[in-house]
Protein backbone atom coordinates (compact mmCIF):
# COMPACT_ATOMS: atom_id res chain seq x y z
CA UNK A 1 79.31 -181.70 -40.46
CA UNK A 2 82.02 -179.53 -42.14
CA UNK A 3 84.10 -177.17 -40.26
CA UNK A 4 86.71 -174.82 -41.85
CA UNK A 5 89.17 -173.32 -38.88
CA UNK A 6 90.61 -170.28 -38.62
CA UNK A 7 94.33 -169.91 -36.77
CA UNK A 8 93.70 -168.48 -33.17
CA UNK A 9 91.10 -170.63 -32.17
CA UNK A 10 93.44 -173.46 -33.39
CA UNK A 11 96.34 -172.45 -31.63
CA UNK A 12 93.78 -171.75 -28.46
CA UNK A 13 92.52 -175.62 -28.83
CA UNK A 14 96.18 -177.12 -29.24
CA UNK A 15 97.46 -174.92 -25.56
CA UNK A 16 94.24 -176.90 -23.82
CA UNK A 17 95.30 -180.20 -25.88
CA UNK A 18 91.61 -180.10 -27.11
CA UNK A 19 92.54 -180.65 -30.94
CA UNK A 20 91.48 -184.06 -30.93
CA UNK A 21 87.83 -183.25 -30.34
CA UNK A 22 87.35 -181.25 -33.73
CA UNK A 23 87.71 -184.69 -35.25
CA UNK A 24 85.23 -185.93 -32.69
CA UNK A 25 82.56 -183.15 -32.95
CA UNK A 26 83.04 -182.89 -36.79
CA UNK A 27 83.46 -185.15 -39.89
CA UNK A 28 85.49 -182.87 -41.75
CA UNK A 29 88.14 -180.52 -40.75
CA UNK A 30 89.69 -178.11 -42.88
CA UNK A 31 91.80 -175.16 -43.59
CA UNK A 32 93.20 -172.29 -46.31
CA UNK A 33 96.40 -172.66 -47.15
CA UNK A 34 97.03 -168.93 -45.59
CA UNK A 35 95.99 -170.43 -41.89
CA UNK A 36 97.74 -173.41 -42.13
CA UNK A 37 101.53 -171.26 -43.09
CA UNK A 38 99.83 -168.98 -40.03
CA UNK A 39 99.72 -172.16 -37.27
CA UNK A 40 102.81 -173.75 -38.15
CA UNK A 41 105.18 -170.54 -38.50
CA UNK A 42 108.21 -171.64 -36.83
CA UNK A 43 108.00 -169.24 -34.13
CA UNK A 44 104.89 -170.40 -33.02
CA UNK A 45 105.01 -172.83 -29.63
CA UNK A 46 102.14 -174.77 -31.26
CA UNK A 47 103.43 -175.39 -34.72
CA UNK A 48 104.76 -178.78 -34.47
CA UNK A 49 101.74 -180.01 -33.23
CA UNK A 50 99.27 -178.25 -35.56
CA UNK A 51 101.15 -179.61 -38.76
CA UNK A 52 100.69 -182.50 -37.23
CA UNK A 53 96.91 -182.34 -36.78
CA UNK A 54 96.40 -179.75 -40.38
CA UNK A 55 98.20 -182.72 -42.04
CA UNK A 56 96.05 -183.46 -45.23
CA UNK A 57 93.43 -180.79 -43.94
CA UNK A 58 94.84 -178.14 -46.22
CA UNK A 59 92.72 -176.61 -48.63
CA UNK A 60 93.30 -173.80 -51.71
CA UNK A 61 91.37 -170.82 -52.01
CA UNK A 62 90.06 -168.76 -54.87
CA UNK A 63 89.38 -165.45 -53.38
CA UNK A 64 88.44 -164.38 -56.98
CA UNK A 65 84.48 -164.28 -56.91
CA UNK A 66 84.34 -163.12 -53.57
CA UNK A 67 83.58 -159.75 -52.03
CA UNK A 68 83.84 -159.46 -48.02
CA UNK A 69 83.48 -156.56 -45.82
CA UNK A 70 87.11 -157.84 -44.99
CA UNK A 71 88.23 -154.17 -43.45
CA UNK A 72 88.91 -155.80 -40.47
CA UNK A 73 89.69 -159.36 -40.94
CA UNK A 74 93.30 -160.40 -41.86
CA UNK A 75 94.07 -162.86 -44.57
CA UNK A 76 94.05 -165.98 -42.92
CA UNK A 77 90.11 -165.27 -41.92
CA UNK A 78 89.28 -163.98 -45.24
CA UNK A 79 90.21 -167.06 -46.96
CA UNK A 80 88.58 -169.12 -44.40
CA UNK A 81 85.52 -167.16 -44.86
CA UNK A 82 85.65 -167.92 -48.75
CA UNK A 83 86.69 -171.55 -48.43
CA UNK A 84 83.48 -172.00 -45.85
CA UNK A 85 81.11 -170.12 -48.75
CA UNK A 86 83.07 -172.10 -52.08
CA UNK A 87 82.81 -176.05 -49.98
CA UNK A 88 79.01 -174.88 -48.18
CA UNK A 89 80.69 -175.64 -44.56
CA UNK A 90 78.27 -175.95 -41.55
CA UNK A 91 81.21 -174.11 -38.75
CA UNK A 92 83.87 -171.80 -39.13
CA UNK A 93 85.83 -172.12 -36.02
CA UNK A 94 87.11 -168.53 -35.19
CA UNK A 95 88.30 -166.99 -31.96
CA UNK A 96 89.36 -163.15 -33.19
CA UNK A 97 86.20 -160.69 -32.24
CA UNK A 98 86.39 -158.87 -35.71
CA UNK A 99 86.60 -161.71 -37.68
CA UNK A 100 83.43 -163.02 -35.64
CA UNK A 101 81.58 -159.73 -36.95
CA UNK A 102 83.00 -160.24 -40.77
CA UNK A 103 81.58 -163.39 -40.41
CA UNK A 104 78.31 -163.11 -39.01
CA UNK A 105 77.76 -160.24 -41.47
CA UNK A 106 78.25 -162.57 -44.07
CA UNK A 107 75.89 -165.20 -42.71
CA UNK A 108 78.37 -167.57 -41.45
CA UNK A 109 78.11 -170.21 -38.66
CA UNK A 110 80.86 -169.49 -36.61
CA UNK A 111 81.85 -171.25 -33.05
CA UNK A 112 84.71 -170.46 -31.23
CA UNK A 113 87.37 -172.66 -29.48
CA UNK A 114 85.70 -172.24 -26.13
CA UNK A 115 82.39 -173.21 -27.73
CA UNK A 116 84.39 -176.40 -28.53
CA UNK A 117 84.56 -177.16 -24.90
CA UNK A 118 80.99 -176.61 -24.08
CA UNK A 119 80.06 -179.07 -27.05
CA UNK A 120 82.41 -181.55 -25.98
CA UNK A 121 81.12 -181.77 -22.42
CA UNK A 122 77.61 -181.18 -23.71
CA UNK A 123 77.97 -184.83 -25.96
CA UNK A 124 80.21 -186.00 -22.76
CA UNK A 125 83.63 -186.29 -24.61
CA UNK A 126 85.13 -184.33 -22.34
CA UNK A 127 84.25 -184.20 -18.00
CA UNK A 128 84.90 -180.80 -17.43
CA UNK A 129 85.98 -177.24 -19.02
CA UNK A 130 87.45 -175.70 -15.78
CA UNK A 131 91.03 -177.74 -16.51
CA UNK A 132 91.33 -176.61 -20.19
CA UNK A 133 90.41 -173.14 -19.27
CA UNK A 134 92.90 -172.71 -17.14
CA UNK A 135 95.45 -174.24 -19.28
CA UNK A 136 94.31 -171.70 -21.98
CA UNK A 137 94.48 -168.69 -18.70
CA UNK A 138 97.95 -169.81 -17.81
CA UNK A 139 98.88 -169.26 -21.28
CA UNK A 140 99.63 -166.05 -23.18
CA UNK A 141 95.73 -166.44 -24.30
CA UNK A 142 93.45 -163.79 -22.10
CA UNK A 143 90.43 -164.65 -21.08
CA UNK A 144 88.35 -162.10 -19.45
CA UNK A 145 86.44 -162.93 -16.09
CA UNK A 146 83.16 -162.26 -17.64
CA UNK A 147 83.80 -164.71 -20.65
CA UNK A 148 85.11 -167.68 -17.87
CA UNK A 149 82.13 -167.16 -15.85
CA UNK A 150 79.54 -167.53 -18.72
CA UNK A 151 81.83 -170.36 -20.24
CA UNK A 152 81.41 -172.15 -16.75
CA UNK A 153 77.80 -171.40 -15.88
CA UNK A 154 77.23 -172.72 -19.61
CA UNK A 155 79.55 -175.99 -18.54
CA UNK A 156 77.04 -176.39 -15.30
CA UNK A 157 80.33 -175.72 -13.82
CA UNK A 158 79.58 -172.01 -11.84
CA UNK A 159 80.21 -174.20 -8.65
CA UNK A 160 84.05 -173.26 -9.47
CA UNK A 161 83.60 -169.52 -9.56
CA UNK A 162 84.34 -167.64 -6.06
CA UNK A 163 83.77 -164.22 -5.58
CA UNK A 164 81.40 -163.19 -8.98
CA UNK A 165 83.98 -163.20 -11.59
CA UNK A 166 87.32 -162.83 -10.14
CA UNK A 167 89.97 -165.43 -11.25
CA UNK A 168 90.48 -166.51 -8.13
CA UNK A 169 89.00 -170.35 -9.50
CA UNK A 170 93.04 -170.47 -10.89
């Protein structure tokens, strides 16, 4: 399976140290040239370790034959819209709720870094999603309650939840 990634759910995969199973879930990772400048912008706490992991994963776009209903998707998830159309991908890994819609109007197979997790534990690479979620909560990544409750219920992991959907699992 092919899976072009987009930067936030990159960046959300490297806080939770949950790069590694991309490689493990999928035979080929890739990304535009746009999201790789995006992950590994200096400023960016994760950059070191996503040129590390992008490293020979980089990929050029032609945006030329392409038309998107891109209004509300930035660069970076246009071109890894196009390079998921131009190289027939079966994922585009993609966090950002607009770019989820730009992509799903366009017919495209998207999962998100969370979905990551639940396929990991589902194929048993990884024992449970409550540690990396919190790792993502405890960064500058939100997470509303509602989305950690399904994420855990989906996990088998709702045992962890007290009180409905409060955060109180932290």
């Amino acid at each position: 399976m092919i899976l072009v990634a987009d930067c936030s759910a990159l960046i959300a995969l490297s806080v939770c140290e949950s790069l590694d199973l991309l490689q493990r879930l999928f035979d080929v990772v890739v990304v535009p040239e746009t999201v790789f400048h995006e992950a590994t912008w200096p400023d960016k706490k994760e950059a070191q370790t996503l040129k590390r992991f992008l490293q020979g994963k980089v990929r050029n776009v032609d945006l030329q034959d392409y038309v998107f209903l891109d209004a509300f998707a930035d660069v970076g998830e246009t071109e890894a819209m196009v390079l998921y159309k131009q190289i027939s991908a079966d994922k585009l890994l993609i966090d950002d709720r607009r770019g989820r819609k730009v992509a799903r109007i366009n017919h495209i197979n998207i999962i998100g870094s969370l979905g990551v997790l639940l396929a990991a534990k589902q194929k048993g690479l990884i024992i449970e999603v409550l540690p990396l979620l919190r790792k993502l909560e405890y960064s500058d990544i939100h997470l509303s309650p509602q989305l950690i409750a399904t994420v855990l219920n989906l996990a088998g992991e709702s045992h962890n939840l007290q009180n409905g959907t409060d955060q109180t699992w932290i």
